[in-house]
Structure formats: structure tokens, C-alpha cells
Protein backbone atom coordinates (compact mmCIF):
# COMPACT_ATOMS: atom_id res chain seq x y z
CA UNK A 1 0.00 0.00 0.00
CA UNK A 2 1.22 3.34 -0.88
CA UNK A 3 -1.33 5.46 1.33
CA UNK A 4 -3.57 4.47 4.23
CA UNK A 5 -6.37 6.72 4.88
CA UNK A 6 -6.52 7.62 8.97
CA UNK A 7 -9.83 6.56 10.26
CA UNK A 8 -10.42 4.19 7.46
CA UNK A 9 -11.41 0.31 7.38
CA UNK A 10 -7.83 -0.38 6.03
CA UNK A 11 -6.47 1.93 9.03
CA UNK A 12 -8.48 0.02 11.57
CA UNK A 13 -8.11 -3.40 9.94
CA UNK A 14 -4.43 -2.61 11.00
CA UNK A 15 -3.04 -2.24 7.24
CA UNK A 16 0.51 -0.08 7.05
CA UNK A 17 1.90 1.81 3.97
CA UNK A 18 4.28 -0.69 2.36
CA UNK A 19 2.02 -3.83 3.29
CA UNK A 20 1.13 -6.22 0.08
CA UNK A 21 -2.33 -7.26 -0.80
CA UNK A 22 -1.76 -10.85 -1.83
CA UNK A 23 -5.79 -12.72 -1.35
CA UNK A 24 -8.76 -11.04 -0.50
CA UNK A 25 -11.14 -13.46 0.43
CA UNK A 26 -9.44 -16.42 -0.66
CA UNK A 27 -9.02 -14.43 -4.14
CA UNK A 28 -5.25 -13.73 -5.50
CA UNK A 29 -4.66 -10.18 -6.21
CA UNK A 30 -2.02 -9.36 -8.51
CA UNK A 31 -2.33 -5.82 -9.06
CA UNK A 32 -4.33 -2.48 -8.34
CA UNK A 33 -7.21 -3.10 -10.54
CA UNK A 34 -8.11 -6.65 -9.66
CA UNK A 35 -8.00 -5.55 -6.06
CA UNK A 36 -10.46 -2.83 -7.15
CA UNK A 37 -12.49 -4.98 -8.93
CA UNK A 38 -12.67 -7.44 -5.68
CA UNK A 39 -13.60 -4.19 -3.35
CA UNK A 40 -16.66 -3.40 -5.37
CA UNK A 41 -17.83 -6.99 -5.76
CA UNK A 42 -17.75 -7.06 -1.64
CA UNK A 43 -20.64 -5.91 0.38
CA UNK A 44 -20.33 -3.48 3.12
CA UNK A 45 -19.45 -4.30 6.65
CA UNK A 46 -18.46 -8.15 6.01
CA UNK A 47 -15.77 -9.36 7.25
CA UNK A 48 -13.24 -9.95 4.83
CA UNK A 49 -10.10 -11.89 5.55
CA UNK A 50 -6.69 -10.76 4.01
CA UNK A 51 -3.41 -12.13 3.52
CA UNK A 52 -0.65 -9.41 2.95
CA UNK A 53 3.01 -9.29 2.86
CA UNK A 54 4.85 -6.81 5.64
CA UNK A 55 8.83 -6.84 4.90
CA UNK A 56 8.10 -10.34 2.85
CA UNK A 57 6.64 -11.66 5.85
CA UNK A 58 3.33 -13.20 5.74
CA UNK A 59 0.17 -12.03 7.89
CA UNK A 60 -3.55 -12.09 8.03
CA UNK A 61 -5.98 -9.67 8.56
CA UNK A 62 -9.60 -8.96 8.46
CA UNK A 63 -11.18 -5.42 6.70
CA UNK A 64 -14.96 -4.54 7.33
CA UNK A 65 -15.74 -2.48 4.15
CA UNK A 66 -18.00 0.69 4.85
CA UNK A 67 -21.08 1.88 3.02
CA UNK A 68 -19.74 5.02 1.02
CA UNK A 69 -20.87 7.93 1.88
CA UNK A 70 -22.78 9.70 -0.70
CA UNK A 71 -20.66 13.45 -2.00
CA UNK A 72 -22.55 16.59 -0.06
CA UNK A 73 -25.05 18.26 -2.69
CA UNK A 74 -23.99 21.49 -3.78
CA UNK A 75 -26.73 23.83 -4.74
CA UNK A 76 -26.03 26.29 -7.18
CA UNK A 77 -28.48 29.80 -7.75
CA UNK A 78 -30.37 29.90 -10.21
């Protein structure tokens, strides 16, 4: 991971910057999109386990995706 978000499910599922993605839910991720793609397919607030790589050494984690939050409404004058 490049960036983790402070407050966020990857924050609290105890992810670090530098950490490696390798399964999410049992699924092999080999790059940015396919995790992506994995994310969306995952409903919100399951528990999802992870395997990552910290400093080439194997863990496991669990992430609880959150419902996004819709963007505020801006209203414009007429």
C-alpha cells in the first residue's frame, strides 16, 4: 500500500503503507485493478479476511468495508 487513509477500514483493519495485498477473500490479487475490482464486488461491513506481505513476511488480517458515503449536494443559484 502506498497510502492508508486515517480513520479508514484499512487503518483500523491494521493495514501499514508498504504492506502487500496478496488474497482477498481467498481471491489472489495481482495488481491495483483486480483488487479494485474485488472491493466493489464485496458488500459493506463483512468481514473480509486478508493475507498481505509486511517486509516479505506473511500475515492475516480482516477489513470490514464501509457503506460510502454519498458526495454533499452542492446547490447552485439559479
Amino acid at each position: 500500500m502506498t497510502n492508508v487513509v486515517a480513520d479508514s477500514a484499512a487503518a483500523e483493519a491494521g493495514l501499514q503503507v508498504g504492506d502487500v495485498i496478496v488474497k482477498l477473500d481467498g481471491q489472489a490479487i495481482d495488481n491495483f485493478q483486480e483488487l479494485a475490482d474485488a472491493v466493489a464486488l464485496t458488500p459493506p461491513e463483512q468481514p473480509i479476511p486478508l493475507e498481505i506481505e509486511r517486509d516479505g513476511t506473511p500475515m492475516n488480517l480482516t477489513v470490514s468495508l464501509r457503506r460510502a458515503e454519498p458526495p454533499p449536494r452542492i446547490l447552485l443559484p439559479p
